[in-house]
PDB file of N, CA and C in Angstrom:
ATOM      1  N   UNK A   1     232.539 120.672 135.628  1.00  0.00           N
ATOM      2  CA  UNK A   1     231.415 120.587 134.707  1.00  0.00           C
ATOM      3  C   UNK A   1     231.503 119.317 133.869  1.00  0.00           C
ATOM      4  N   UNK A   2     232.882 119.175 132.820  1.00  0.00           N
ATOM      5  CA  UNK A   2     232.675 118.008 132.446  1.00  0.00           C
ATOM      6  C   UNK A   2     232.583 116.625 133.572  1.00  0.00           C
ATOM      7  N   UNK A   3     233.098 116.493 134.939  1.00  0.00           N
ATOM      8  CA  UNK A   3     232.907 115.688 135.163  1.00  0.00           C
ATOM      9  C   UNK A   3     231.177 115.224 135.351  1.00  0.00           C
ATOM     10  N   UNK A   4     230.442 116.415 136.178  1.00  0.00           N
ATOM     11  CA  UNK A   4     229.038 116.101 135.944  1.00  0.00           C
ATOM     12  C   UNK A   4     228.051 115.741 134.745  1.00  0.00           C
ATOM     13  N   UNK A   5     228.498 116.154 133.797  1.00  0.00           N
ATOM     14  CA  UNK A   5     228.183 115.528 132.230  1.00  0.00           C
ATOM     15  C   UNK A   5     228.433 113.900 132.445  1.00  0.00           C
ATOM     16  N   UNK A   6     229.879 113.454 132.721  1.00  0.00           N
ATOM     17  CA  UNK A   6     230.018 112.232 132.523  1.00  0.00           C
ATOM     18  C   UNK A   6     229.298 111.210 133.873  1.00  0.00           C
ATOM     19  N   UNK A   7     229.233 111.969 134.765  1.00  0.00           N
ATOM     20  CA  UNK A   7     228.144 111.525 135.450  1.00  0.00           C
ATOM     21  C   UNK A   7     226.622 111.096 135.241  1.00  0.00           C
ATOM     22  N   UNK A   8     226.086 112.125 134.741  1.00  0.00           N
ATOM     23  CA  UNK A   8     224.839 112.117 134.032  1.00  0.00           C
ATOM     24  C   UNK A   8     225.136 110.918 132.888  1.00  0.00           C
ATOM     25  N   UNK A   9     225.768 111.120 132.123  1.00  0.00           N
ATOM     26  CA  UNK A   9     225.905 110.043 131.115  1.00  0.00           C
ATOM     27  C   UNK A   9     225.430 108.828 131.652  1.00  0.00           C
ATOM     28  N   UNK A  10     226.496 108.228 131.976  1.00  0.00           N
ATOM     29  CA  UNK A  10     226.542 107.292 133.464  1.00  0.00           C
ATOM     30  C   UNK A  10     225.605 106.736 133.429  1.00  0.00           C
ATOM     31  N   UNK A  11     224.624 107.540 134.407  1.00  0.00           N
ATOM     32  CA  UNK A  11     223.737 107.179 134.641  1.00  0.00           C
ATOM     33  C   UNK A  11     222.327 106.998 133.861  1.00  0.00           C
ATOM     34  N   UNK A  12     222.071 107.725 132.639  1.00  0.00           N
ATOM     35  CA  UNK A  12     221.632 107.012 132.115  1.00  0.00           C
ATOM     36  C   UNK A  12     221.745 106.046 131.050  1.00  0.00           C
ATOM     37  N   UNK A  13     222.771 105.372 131.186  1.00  0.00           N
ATOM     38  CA  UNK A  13     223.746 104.536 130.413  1.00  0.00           C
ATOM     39  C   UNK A  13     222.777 103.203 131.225  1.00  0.00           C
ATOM     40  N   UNK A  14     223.253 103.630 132.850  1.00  0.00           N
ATOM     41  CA  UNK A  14     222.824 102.551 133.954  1.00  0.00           C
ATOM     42  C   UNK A  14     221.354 102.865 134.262  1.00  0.00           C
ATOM     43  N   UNK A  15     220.479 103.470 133.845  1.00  0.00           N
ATOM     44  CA  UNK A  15     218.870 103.863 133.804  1.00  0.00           C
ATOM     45  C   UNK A  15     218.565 102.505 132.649  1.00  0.00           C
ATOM     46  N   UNK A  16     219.231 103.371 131.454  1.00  0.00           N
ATOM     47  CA  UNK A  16     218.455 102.381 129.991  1.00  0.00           C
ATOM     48  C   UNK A  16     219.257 100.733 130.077  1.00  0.00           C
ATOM     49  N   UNK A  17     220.246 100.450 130.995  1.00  0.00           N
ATOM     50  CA  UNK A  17     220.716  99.394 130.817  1.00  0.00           C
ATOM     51  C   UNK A  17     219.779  98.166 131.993  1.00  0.00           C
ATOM     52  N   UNK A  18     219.143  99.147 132.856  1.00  0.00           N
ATOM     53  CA  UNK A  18     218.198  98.483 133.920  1.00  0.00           C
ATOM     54  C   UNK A  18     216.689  98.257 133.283  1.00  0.00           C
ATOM     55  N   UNK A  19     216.473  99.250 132.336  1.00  0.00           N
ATOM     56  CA  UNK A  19     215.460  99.066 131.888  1.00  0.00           C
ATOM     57  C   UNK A  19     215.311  97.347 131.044  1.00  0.00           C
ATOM     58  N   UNK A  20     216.242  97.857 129.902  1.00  0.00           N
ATOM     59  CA  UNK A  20     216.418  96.544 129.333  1.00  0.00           C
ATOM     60  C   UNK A  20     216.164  95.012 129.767  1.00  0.00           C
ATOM     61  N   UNK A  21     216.820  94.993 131.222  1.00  0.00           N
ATOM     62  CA  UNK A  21     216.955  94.125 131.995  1.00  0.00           C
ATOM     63  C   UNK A  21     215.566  93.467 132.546  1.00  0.00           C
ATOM     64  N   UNK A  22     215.018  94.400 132.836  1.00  0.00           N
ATOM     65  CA  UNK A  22     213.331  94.435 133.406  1.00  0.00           C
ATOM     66  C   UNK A  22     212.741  93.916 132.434  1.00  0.00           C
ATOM     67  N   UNK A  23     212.593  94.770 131.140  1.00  0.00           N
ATOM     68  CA  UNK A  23     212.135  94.294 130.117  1.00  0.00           C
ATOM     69  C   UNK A  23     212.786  92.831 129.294  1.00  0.00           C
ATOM     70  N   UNK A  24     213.249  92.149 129.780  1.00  0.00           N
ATOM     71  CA  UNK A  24     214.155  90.771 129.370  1.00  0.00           C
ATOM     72  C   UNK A  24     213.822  89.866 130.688  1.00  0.00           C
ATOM     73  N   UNK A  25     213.627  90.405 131.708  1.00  0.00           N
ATOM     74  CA  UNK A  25     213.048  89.494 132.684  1.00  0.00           C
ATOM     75  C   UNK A  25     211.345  89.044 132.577  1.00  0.00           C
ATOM     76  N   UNK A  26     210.848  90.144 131.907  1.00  0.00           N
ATOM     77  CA  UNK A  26     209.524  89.966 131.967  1.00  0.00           C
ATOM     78  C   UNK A  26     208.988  88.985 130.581  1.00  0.00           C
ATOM     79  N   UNK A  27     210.074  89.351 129.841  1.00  0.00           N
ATOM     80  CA  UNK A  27     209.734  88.401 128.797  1.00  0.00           C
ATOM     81  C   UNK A  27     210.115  87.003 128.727  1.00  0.00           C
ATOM     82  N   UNK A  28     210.593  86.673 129.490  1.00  0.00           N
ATOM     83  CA  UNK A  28     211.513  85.326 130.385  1.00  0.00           C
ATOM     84  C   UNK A  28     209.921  84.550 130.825  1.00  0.00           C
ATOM     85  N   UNK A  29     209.627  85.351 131.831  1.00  0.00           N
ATOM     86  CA  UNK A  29     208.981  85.008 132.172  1.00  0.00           C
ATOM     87  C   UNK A  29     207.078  84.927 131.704  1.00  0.00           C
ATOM     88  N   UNK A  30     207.297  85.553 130.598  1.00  0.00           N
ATOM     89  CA  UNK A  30     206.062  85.061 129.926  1.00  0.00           C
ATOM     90  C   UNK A  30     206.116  83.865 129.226  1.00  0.00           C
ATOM     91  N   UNK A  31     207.605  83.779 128.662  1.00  0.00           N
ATOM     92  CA  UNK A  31     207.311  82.735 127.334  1.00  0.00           C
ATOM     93  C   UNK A  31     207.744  81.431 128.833  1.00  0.00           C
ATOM     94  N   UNK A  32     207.984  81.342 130.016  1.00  0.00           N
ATOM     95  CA  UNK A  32     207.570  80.226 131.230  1.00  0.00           C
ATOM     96  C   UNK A  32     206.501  80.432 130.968  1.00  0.00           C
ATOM     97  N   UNK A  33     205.789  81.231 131.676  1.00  0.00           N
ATOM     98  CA  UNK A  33     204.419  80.983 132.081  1.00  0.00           C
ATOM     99  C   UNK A  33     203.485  80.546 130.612  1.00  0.00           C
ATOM    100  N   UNK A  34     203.454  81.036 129.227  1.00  0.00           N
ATOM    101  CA  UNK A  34     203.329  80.466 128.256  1.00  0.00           C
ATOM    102  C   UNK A  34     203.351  78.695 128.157  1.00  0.00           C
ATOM    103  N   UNK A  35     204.744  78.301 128.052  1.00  0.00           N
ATOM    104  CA  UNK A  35     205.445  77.334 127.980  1.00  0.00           C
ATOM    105  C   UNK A  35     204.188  76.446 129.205  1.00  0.00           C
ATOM    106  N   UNK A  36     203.678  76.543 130.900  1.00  0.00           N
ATOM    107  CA  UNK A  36     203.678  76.247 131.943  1.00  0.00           C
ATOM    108  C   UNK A  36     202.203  75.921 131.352  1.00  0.00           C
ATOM    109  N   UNK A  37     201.560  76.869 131.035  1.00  0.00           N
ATOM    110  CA  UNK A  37     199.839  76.822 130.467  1.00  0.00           C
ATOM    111  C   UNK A  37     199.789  76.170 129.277  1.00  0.00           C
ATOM    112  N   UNK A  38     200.658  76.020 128.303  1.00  0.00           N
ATOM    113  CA  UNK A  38     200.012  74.772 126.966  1.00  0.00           C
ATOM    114  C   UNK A  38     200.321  73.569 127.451  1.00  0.00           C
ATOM    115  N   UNK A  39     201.667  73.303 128.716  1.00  0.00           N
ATOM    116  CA  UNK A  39     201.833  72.112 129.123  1.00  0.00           C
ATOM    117  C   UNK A  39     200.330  71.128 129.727  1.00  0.00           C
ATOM    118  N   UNK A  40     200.122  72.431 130.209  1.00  0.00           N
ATOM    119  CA  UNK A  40     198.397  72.016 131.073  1.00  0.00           C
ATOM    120  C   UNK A  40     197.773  71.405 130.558  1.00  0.00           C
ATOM    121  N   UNK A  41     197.392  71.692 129.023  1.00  0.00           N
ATOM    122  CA  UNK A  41     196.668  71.726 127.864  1.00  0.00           C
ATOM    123  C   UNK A  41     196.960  70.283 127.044  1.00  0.00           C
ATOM    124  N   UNK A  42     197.927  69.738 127.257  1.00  0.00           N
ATOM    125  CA  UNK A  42     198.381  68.998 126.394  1.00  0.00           C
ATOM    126  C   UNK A  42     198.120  67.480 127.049  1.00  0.00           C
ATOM    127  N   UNK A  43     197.574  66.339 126.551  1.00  0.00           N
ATOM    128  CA  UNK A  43     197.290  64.972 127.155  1.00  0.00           C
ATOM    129  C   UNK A  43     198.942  64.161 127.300  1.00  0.00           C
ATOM    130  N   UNK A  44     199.602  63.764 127.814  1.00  0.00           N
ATOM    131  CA  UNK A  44     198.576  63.036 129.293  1.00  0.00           C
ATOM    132  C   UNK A  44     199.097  64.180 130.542  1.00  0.00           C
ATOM    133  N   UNK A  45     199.721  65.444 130.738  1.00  0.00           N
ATOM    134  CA  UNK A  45     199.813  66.273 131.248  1.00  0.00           C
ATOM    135  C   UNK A  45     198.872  66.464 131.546  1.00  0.00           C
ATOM    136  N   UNK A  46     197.785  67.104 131.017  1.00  0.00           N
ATOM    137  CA  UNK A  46     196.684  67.683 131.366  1.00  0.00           C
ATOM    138  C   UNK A  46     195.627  66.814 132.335  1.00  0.00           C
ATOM    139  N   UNK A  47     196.007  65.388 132.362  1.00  0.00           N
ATOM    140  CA  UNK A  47     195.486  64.613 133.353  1.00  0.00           C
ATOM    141  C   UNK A  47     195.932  64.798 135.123  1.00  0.00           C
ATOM    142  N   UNK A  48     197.168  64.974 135.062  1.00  0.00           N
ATOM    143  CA  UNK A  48     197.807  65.399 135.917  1.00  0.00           C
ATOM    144  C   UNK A  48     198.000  66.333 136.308  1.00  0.00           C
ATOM    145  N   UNK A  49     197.741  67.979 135.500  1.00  0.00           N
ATOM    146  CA  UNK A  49     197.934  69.017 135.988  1.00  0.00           C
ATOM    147  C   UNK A  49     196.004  69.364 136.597  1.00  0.00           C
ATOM    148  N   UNK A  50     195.154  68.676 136.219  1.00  0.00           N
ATOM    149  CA  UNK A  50     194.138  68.528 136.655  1.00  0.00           C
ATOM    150  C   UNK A  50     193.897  67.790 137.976  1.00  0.00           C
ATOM    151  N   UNK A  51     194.461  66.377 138.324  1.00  0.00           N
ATOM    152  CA  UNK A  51     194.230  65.502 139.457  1.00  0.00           C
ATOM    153  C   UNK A  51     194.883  66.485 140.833  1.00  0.00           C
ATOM    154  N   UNK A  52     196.350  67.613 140.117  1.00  0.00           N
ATOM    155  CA  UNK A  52     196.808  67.895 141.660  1.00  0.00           C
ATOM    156  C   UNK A  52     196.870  69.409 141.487  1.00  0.00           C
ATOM    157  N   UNK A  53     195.672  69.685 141.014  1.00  0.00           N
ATOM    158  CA  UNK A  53     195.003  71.086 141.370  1.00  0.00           C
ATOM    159  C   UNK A  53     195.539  72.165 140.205  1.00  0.00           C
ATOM    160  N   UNK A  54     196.790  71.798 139.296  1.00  0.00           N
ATOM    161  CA  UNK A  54     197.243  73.216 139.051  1.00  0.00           C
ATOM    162  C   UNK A  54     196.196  73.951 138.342  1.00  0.00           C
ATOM    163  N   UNK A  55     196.386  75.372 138.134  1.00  0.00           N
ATOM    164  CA  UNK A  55     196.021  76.498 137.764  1.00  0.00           C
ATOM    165  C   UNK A  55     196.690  77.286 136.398  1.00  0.00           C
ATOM    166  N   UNK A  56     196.336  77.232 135.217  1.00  0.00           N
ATOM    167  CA  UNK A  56     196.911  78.438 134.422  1.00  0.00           C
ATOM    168  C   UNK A  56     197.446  79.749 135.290  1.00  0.00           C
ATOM    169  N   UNK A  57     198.323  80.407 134.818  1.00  0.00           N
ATOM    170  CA  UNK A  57     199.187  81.243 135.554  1.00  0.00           C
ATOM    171  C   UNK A  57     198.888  82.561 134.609  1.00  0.00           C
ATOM    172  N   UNK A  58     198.994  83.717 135.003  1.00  0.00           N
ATOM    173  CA  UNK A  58     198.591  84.869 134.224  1.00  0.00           C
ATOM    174  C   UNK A  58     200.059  85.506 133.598  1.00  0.00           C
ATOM    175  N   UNK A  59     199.827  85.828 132.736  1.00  0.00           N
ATOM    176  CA  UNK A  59     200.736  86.621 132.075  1.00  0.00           C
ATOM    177  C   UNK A  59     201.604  87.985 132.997  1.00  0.00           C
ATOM    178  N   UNK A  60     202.717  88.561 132.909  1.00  0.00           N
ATOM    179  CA  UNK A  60     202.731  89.772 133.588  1.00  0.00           C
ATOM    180  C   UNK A  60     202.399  90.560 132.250  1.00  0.00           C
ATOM    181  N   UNK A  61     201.464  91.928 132.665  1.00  0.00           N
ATOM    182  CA  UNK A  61     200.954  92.817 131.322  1.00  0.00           C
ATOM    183  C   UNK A  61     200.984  94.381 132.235  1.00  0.00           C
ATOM    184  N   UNK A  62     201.985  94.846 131.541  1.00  0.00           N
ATOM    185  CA  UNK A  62     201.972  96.650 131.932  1.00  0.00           C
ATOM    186  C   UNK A  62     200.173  97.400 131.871  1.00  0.00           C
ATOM    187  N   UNK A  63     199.633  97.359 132.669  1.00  0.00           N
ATOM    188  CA  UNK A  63     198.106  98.051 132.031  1.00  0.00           C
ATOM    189  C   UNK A  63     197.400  99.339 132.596  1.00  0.00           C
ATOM    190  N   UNK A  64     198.506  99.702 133.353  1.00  0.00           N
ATOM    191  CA  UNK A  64     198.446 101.438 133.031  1.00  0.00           C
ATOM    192  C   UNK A  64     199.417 101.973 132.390  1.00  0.00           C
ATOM    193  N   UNK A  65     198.954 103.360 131.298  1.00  0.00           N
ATOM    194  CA  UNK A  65     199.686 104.378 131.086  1.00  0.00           C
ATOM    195  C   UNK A  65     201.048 105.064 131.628  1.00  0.00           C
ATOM    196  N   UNK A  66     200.684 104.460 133.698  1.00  0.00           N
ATOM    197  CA  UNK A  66     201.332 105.409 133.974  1.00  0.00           C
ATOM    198  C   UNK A  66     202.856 104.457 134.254  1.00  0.00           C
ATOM    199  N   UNK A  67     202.616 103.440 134.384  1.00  0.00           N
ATOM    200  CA  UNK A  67     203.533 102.379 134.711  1.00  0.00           C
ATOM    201  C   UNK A  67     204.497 102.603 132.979  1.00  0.00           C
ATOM    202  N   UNK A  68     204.287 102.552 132.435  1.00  0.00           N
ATOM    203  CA  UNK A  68     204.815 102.874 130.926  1.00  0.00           C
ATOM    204  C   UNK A  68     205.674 104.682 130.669  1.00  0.00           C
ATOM    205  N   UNK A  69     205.436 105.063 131.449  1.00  0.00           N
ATOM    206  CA  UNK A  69     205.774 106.778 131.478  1.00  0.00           C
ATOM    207  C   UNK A  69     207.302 106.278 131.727  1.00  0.00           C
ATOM    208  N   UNK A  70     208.482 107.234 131.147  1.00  0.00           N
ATOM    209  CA  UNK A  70     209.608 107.470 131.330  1.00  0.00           C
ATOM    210  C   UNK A  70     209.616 108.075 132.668  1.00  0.00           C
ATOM    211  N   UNK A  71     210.411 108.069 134.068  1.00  0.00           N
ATOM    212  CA  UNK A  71     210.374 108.734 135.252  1.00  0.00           C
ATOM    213  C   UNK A  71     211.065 109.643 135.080  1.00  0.00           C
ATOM    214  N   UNK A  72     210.750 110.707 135.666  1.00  0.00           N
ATOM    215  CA  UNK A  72     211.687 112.365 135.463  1.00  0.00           C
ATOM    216  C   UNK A  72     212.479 112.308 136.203  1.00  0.00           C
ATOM    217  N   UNK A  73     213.973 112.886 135.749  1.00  0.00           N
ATOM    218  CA  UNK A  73     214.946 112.534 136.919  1.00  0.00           C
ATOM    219  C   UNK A  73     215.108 114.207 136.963  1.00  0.00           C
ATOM    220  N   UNK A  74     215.757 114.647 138.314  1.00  0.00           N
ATOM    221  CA  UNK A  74     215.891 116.128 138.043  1.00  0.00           C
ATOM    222  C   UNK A  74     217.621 116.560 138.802  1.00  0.00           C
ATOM    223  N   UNK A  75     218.066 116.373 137.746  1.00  0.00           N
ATOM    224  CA  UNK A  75     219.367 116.523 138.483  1.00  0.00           C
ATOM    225  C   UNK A  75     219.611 117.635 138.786  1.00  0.00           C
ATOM    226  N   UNK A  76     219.212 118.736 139.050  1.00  0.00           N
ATOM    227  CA  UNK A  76     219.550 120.310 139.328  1.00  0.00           C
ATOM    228  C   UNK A  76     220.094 120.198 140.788  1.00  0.00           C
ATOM    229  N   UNK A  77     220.568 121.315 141.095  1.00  0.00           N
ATOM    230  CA  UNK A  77     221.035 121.303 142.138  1.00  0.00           C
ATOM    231  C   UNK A  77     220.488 122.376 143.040  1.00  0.00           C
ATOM    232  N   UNK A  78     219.831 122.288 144.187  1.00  0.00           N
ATOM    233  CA  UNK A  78     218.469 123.416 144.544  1.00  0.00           C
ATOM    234  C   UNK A  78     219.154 124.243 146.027  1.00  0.00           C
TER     235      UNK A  78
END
């Protein structure tokens, strides 16, 4: 028994420590893509990000509910 406790622990030790991670990648990569779109914006860049086509880049944005939900884990044993 205690070992399955420390199992469970565990794991969500390694659940909330993946989360984090996700959430630190995504913010990485906004304040790039941020950083990538005022460069655009800015002269004499903006001459150049115009002559060879680039594009503003979109943000990543969670925009369902369901993508935001905690996932149910069900450790029982059936």
């Amino acid at each position: 028994m205690l070992k399955s406790n420390d199992n469970v622990r565990m794991l969500q030790e390694e659940l909330s420590a993946t989360e984090n991670k996700v959430g630190f990648a995504r913010q990485f990569y906004n304040d790039i893509v941020t950083k990538f779109n005022t460069a655009q914006q800015v002269f004499p860049a903006n001459l150049f990000a115009g002559a060879f086509g680039f594009r503003p880049s979109e943000l990543f944005e969670i925009t369902e509910a369901a993508d935001r939900e905690v996932p149910l884990v069900d450790l029982s044993r059936k």
